[in-house]
C-alpha atoms as a PDB file:
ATOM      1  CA  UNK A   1      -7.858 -18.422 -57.227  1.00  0.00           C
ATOM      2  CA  UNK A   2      -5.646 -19.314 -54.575  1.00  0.00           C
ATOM      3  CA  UNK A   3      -4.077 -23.368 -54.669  1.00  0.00           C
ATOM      4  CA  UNK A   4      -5.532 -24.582 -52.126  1.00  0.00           C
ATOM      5  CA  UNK A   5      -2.078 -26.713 -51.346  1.00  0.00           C
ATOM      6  CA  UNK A   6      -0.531 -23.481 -51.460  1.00  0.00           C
ATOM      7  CA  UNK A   7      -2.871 -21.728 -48.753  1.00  0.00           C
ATOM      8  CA  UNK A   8      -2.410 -24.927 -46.496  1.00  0.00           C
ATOM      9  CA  UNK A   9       1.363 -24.596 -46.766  1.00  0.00           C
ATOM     10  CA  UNK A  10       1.698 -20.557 -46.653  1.00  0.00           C
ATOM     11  CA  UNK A  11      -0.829 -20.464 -44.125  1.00  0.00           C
ATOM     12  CA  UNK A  12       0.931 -23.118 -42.084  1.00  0.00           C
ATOM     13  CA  UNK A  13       4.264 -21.463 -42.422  1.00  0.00           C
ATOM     14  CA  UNK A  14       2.429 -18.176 -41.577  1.00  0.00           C
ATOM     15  CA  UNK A  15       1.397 -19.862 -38.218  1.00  0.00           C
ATOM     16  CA  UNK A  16       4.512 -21.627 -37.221  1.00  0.00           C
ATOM     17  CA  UNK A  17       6.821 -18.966 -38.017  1.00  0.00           C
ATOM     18  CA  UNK A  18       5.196 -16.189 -36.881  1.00  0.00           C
ATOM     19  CA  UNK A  19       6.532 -14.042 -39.742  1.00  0.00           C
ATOM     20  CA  UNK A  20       4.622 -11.104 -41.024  1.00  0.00           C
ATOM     21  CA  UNK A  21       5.009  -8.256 -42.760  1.00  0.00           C
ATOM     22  CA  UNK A  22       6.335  -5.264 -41.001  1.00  0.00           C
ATOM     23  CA  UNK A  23       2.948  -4.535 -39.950  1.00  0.00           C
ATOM     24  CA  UNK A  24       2.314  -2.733 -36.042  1.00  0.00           C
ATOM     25  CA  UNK A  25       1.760  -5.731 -33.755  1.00  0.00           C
ATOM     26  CA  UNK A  26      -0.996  -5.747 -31.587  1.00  0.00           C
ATOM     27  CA  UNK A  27      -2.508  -8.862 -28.671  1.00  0.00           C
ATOM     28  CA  UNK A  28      -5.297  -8.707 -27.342  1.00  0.00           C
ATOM     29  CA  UNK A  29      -6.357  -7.915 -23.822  1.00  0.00           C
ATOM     30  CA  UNK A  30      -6.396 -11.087 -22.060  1.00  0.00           C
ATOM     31  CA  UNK A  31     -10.166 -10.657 -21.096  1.00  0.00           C
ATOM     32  CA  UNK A  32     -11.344 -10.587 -24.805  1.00  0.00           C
ATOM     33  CA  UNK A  33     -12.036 -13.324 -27.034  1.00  0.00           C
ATOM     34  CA  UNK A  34     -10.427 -13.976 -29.625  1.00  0.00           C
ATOM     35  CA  UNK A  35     -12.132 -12.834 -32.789  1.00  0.00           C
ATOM     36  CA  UNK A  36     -13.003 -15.112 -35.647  1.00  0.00           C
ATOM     37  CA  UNK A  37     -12.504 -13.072 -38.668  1.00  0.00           C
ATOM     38  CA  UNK A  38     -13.277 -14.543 -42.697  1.00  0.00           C
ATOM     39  CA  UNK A  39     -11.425 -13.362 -45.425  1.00  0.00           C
ATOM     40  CA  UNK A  40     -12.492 -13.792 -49.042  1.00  0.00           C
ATOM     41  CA  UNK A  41      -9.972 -12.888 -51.305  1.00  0.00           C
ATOM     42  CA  UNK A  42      -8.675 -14.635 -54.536  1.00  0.00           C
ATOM     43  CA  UNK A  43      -4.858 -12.932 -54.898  1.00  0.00           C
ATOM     44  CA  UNK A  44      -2.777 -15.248 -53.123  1.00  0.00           C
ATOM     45  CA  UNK A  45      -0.386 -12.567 -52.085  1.00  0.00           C
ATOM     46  CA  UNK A  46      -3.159  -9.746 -50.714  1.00  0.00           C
ATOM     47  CA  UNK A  47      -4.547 -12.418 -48.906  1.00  0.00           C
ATOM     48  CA  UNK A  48      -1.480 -13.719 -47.573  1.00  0.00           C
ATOM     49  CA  UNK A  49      -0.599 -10.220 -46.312  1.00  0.00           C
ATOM     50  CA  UNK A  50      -4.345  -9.499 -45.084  1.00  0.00           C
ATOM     51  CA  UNK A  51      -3.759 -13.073 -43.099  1.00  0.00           C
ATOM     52  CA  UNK A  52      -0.290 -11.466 -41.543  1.00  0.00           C
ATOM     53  CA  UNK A  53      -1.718  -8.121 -40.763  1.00  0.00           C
ATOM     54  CA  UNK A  54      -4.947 -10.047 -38.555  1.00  0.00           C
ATOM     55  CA  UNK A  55      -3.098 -12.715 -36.774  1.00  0.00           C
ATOM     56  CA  UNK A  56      -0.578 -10.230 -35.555  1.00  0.00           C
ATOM     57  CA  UNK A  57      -3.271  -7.709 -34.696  1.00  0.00           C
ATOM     58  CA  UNK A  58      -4.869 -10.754 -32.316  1.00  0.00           C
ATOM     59  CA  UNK A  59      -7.254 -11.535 -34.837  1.00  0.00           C
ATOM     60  CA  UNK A  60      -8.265 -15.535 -35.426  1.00  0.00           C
ATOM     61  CA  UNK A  61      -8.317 -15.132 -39.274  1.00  0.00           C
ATOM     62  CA  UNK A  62      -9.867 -18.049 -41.687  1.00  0.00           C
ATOM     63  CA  UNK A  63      -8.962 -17.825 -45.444  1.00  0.00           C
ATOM     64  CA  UNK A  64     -11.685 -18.894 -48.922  1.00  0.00           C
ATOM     65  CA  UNK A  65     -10.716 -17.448 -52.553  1.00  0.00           C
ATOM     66  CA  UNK A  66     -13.911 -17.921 -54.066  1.00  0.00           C
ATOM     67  CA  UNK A  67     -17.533 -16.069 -54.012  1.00  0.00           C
ATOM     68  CA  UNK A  68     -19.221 -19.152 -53.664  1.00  0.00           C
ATOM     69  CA  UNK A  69     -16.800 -20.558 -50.422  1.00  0.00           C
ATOM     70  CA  UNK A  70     -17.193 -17.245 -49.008  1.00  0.00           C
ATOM     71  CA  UNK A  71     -20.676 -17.595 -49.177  1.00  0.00           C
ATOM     72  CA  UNK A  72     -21.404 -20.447 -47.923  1.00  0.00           C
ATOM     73  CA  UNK A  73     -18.838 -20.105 -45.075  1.00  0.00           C
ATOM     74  CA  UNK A  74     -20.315 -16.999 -43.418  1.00  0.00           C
ATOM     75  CA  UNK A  75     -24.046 -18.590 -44.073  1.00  0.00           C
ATOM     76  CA  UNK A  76     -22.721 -21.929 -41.877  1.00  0.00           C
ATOM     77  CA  UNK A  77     -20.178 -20.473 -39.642  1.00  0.00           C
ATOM     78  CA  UNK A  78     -19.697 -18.005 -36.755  1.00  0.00           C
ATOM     79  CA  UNK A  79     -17.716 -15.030 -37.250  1.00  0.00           C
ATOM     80  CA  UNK A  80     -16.978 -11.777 -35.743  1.00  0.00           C
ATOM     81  CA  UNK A  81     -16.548 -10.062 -39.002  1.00  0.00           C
ATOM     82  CA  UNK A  82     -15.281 -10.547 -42.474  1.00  0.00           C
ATOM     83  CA  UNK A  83     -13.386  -9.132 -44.935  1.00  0.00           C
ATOM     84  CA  UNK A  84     -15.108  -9.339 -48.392  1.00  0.00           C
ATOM     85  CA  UNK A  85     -13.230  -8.832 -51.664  1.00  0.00           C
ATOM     86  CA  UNK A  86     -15.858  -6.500 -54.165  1.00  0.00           C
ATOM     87  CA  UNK A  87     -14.694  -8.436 -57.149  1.00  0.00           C
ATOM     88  CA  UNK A  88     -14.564 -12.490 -57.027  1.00  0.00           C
ATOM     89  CA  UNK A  89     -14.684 -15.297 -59.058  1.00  0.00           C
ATOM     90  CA  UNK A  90     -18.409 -16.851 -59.409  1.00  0.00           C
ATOM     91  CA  UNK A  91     -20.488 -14.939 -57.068  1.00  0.00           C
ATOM     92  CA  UNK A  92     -19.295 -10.995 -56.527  1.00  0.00           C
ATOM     93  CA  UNK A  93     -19.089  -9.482 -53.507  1.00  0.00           C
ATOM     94  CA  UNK A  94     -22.153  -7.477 -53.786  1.00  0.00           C
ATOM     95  CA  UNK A  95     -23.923 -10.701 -54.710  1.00  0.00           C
ATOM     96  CA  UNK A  96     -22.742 -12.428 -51.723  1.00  0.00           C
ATOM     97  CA  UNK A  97     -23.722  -8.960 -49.100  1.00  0.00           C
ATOM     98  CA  UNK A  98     -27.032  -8.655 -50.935  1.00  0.00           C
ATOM     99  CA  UNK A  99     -27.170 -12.676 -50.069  1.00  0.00           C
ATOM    100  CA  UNK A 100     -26.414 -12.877 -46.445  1.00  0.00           C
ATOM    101  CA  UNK A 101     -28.494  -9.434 -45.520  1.00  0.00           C
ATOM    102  CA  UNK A 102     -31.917 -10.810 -46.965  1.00  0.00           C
ATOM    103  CA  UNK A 103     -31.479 -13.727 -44.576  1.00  0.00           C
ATOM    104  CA  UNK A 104     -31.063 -11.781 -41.606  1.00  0.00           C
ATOM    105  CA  UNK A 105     -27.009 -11.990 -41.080  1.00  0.00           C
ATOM    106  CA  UNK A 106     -26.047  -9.080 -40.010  1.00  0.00           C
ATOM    107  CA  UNK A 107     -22.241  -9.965 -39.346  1.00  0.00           C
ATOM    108  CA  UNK A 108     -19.777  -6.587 -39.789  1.00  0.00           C
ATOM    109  CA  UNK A 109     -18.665  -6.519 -43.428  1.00  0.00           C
ATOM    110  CA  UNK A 110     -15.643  -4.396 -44.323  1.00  0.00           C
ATOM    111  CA  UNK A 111     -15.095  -4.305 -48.255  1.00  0.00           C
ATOM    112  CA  UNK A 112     -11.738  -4.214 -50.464  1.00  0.00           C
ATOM    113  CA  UNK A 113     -12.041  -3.080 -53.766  1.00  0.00           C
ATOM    114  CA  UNK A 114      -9.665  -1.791 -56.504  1.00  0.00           C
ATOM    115  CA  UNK A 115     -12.797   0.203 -57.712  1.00  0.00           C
ATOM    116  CA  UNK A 116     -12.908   3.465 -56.404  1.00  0.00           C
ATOM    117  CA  UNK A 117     -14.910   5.546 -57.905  1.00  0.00           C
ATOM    118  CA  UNK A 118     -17.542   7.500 -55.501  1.00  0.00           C
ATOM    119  CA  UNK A 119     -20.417   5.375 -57.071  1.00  0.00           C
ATOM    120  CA  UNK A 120     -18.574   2.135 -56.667  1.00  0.00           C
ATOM    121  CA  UNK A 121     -18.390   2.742 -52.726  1.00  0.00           C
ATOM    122  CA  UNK A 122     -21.545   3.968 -52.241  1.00  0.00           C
ATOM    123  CA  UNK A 123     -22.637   0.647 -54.124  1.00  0.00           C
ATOM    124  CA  UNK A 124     -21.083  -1.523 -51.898  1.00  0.00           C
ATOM    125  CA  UNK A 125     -22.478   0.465 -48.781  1.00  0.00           C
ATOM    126  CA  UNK A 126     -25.762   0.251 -50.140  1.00  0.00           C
ATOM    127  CA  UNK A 127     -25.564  -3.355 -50.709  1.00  0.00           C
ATOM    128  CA  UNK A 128     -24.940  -4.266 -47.073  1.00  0.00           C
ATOM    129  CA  UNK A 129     -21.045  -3.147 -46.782  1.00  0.00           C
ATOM    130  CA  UNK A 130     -20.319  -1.654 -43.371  1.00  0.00           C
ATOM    131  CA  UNK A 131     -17.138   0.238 -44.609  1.00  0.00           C
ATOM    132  CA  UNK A 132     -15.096   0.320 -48.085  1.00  0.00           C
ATOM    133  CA  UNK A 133     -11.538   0.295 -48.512  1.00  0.00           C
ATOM    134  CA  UNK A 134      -9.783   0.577 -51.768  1.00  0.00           C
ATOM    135  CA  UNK A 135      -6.660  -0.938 -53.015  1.00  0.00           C
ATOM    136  CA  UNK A 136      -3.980  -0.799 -52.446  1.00  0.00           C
ATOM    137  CA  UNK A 137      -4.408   0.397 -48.488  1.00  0.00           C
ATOM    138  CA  UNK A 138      -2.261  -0.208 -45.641  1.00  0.00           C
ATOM    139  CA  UNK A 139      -2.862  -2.999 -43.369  1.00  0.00           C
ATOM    140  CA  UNK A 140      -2.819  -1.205 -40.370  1.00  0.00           C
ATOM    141  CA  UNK A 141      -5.984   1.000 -41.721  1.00  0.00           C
ATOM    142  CA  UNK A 142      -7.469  -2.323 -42.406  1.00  0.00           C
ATOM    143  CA  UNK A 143      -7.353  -3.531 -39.256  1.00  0.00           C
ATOM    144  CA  UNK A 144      -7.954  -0.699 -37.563  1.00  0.00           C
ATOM    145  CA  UNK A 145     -11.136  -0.084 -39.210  1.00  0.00           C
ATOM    146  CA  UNK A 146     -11.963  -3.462 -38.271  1.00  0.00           C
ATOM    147  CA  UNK A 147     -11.382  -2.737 -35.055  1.00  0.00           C
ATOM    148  CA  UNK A 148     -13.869   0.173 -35.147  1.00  0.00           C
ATOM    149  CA  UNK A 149     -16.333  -2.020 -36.988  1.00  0.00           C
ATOM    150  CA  UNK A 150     -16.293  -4.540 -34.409  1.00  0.00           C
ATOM    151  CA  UNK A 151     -16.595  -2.102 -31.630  1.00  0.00           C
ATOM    152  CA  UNK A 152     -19.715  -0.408 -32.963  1.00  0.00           C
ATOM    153  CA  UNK A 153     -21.242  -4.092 -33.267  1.00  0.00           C
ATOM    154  CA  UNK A 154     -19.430  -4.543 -29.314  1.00  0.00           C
ATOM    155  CA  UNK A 155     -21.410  -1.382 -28.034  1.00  0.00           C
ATOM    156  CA  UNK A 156     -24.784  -2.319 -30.014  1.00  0.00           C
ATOM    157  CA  UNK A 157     -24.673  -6.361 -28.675  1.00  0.00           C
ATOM    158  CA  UNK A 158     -23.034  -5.187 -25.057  1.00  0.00           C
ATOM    159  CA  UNK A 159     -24.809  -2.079 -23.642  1.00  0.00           C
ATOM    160  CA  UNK A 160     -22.776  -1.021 -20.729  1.00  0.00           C
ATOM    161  CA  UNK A 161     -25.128  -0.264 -18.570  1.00  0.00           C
ATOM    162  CA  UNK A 162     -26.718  -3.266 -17.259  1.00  0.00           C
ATOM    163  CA  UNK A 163     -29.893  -3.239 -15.321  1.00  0.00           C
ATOM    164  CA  UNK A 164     -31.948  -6.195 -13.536  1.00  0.00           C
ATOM    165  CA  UNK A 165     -34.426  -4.847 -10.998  1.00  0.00           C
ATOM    166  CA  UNK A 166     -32.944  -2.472  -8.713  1.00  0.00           C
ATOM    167  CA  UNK A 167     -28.991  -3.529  -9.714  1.00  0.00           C
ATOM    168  CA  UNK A 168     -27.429  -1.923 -11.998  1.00  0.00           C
ATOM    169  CA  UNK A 169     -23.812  -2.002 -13.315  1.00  0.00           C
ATOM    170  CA  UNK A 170     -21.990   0.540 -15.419  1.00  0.00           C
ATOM    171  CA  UNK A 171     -19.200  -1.152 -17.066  1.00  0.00           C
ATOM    172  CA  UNK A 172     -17.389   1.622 -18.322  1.00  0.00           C
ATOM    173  CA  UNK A 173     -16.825   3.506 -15.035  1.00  0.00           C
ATOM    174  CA  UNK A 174     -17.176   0.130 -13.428  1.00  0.00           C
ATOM    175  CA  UNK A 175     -19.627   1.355 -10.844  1.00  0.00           C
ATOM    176  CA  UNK A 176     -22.329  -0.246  -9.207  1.00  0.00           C
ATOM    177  CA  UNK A 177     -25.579   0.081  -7.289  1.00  0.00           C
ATOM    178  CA  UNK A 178     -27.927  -1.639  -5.273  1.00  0.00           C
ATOM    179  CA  UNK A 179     -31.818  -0.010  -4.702  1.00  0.00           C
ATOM    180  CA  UNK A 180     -29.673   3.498  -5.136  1.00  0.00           C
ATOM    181  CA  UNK A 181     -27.158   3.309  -2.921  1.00  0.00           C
ATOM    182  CA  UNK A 182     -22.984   2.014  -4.264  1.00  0.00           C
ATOM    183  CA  UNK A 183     -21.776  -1.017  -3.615  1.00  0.00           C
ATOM    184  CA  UNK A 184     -17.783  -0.983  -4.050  1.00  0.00           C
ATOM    185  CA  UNK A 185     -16.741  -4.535  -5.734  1.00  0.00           C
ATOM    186  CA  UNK A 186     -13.305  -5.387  -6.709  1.00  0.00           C
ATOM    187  CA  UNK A 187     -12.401  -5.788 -10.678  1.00  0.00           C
ATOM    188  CA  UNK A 188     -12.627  -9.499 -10.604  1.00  0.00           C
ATOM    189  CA  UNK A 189     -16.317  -9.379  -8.775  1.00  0.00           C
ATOM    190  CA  UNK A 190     -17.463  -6.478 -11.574  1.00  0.00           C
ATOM    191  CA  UNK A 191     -16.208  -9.024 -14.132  1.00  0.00           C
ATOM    192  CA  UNK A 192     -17.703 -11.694 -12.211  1.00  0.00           C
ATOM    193  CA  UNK A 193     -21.037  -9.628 -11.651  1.00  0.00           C
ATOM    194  CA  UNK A 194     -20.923  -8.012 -15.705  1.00  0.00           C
ATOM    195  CA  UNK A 195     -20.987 -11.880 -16.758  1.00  0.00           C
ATOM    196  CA  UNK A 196     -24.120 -12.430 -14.384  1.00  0.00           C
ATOM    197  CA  UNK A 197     -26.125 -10.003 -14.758  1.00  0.00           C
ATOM    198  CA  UNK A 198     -25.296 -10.255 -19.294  1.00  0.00           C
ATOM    199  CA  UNK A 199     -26.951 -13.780 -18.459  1.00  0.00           C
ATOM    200  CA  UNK A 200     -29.642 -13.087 -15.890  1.00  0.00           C
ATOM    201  CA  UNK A 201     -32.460 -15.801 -15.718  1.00  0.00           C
ATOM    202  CA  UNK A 202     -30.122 -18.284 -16.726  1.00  0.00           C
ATOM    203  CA  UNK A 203     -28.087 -20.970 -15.108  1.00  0.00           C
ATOM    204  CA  UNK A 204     -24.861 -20.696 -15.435  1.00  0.00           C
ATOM    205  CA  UNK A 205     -21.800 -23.566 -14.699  1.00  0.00           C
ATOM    206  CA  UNK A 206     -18.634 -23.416 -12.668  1.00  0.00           C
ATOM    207  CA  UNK A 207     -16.669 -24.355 -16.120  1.00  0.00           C
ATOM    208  CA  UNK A 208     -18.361 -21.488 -17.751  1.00  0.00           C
ATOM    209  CA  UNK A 209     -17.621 -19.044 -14.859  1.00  0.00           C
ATOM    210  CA  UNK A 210     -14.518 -20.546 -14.310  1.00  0.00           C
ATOM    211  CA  UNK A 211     -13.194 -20.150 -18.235  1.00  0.00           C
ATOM    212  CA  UNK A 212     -15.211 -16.997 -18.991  1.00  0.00           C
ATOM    213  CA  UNK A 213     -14.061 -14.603 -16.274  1.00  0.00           C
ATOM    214  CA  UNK A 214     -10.673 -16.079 -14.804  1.00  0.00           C
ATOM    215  CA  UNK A 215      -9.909 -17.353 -18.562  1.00  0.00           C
ATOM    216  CA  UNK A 216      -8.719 -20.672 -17.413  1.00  0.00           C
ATOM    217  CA  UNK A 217     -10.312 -24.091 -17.545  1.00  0.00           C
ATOM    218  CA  UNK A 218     -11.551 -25.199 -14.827  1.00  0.00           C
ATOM    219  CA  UNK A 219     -10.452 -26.965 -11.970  1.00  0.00           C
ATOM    220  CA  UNK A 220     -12.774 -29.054  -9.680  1.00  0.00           C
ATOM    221  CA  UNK A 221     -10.030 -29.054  -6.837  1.00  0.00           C
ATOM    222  CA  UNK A 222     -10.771 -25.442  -6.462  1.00  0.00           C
ATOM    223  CA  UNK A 223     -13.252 -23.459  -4.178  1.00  0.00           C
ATOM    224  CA  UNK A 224     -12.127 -19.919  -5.525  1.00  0.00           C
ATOM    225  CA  UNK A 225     -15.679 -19.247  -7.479  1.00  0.00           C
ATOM    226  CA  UNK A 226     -17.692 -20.083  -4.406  1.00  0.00           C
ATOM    227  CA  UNK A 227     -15.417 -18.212  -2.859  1.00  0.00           C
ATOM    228  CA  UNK A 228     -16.231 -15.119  -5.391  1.00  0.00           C
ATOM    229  CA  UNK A 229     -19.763 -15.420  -5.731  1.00  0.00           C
ATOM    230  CA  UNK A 230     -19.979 -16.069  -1.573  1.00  0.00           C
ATOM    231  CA  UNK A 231     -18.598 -12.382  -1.385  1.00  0.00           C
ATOM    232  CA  UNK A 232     -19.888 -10.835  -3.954  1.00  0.00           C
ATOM    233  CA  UNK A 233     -23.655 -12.137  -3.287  1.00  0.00           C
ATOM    234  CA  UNK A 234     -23.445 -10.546   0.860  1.00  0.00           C
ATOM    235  CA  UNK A 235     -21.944  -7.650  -1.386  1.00  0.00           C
ATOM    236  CA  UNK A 236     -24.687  -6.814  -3.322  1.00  0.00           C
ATOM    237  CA  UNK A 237     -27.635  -7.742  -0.528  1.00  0.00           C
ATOM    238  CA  UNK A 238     -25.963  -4.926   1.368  1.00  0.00           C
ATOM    239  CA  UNK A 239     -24.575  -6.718   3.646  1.00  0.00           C
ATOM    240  CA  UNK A 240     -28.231  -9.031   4.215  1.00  0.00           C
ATOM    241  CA  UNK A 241     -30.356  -5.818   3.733  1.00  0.00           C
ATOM    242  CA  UNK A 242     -31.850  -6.140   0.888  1.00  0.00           C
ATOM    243  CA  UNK A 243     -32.535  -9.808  -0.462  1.00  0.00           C
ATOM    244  CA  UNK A 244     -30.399 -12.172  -2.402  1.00  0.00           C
ATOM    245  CA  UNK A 245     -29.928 -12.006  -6.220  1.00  0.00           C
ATOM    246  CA  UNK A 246     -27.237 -14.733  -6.909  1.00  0.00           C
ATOM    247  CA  UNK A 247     -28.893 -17.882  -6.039  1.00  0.00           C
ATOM    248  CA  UNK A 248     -27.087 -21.582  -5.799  1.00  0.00           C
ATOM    249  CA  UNK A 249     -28.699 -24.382  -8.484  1.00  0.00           C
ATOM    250  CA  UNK A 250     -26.960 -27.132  -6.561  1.00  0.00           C
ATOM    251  CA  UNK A 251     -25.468 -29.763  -9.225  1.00  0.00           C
ATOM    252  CA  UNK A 252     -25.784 -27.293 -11.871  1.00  0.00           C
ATOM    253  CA  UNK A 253     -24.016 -23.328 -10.988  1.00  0.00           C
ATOM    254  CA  UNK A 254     -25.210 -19.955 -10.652  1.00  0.00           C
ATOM    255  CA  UNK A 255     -28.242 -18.142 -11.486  1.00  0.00           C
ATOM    256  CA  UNK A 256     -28.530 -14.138 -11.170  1.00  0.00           C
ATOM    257  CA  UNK A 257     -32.142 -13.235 -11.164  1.00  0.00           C
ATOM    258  CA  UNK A 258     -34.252 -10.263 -10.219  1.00  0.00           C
ATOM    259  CA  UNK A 259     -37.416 -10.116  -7.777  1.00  0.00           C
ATOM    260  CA  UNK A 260     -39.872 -11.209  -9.697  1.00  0.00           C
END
């Protein structure tokens, strides 16, 4: 087990410094959150290294050394994904997947074990592991895998086609159409309209916009969402031939909803 005096102070001089191991250094793109990731593991230096390899990767990584911590930290909290040690003091690894999959948590789980025997790994898939890495592995594969993992969930959570009524948005060639026929947006509208149209039937605040698409907070002195949505809403209406889709809740925001 880890001292937890000792994770405060390595994991503030971790922070401040910025040092790391000489892993490949990665940010991410400015338009994607930051992702929460949990790591259970009780060797103070693997999890030192693990906490290294994920911050400089652009990962927002959160550190327990015990089965039972780990636990009850993914059953309370809100990760992305989390990296589970197969062999822990108190409650296992396979203990704590079996755990958190009969309740309905289906948060990406990517499992390090020094076990690695065939049986082993297909133990831990079968348990509720979404991938198995043995020790020792390089930290790049780790977080690279986690990448991949979070991806899959990315794709599954955020189809990229998006559909309400007669609009429909393709994220990934960043197209769009109205009743059938294109309607040419720039890449802050798509953003604008991808955030929308995720949240149809549902109000939506200038803060929200304001720190969800532009990634700033935001600031009453400025018009530059009306301005936005005032373009983007003649944009999508064709130009006033079709009818309106973006609609004003006045004291409240935005609401994008179909004709219905």
């Amino acid at each position: 087990m880890i001292p937890a005096e000792a994770m405060r102070t390595q994991n503030a001089a971790w922070h401040c410094t910025g040092h790391s191991l000489p892993h490949t250094a990665h940010k991410p793109h400015p338009n994607q959150p930051i992702k929460r990731i949990l790591v259970v593991e009780d060797d103070e230096l693997t999890a030192l290294e693990i906490l290294a390899a994920l911050r400089d990767h652009g990962f927002a990584p959160e550190l327990v050394s015990t089965g039972q911590e780990g636990l009850n930290r993914i059953l309370t909290g809100d990760f992305h994904g989390v990296v589970l040690d197969r062999l822990l003091p108190g409650i296992d690894g396979l203990s704590i997947l079996s755990t958190i999959r009969n309740v309905g948590i289906d948060t990406p789980v990517l499992l390090l074990s020094a076990l690695d025997t065939v049986d082993e790994r297909v133990r831990g898939l079968r348990a509720g592991g979404d991938d198995y890495l043995t020790k020792p592995f390089s930290f790049d594969e780790l977080t690279v895998r986690l990448d991949v993992l979070l991806r899959r969930r990315f794709e599954v959570d955020h189809p990229s086609l998006l559909r309400v009524d007669d609009l429909v948005l393709d994220t990934l060639q960043g197209s769009v159409l109205r009743g059938g026929a294109a309607v040419e947006l720039k890449p802050r509208e798509l953003a604008l309209l991808e955030f929308l149209m995720r949240h149809a039937d549902q109000i939506v605040t200038r803060t929200l916009l304001f720190e969800s698409v532009w990634n700033y907070h935001h600031n009453a002195q400025t018009n530059v969402i009306d301005v936005h949505i005032g373009q983007l809403r003649k944009k999508i209406t064709l130009n006033g031939l079709l009818p309106p889709m973006i609609h004003t809740v006045h004291g409240s925001g935005y609401v994008l909803r179909g004709q219905h």
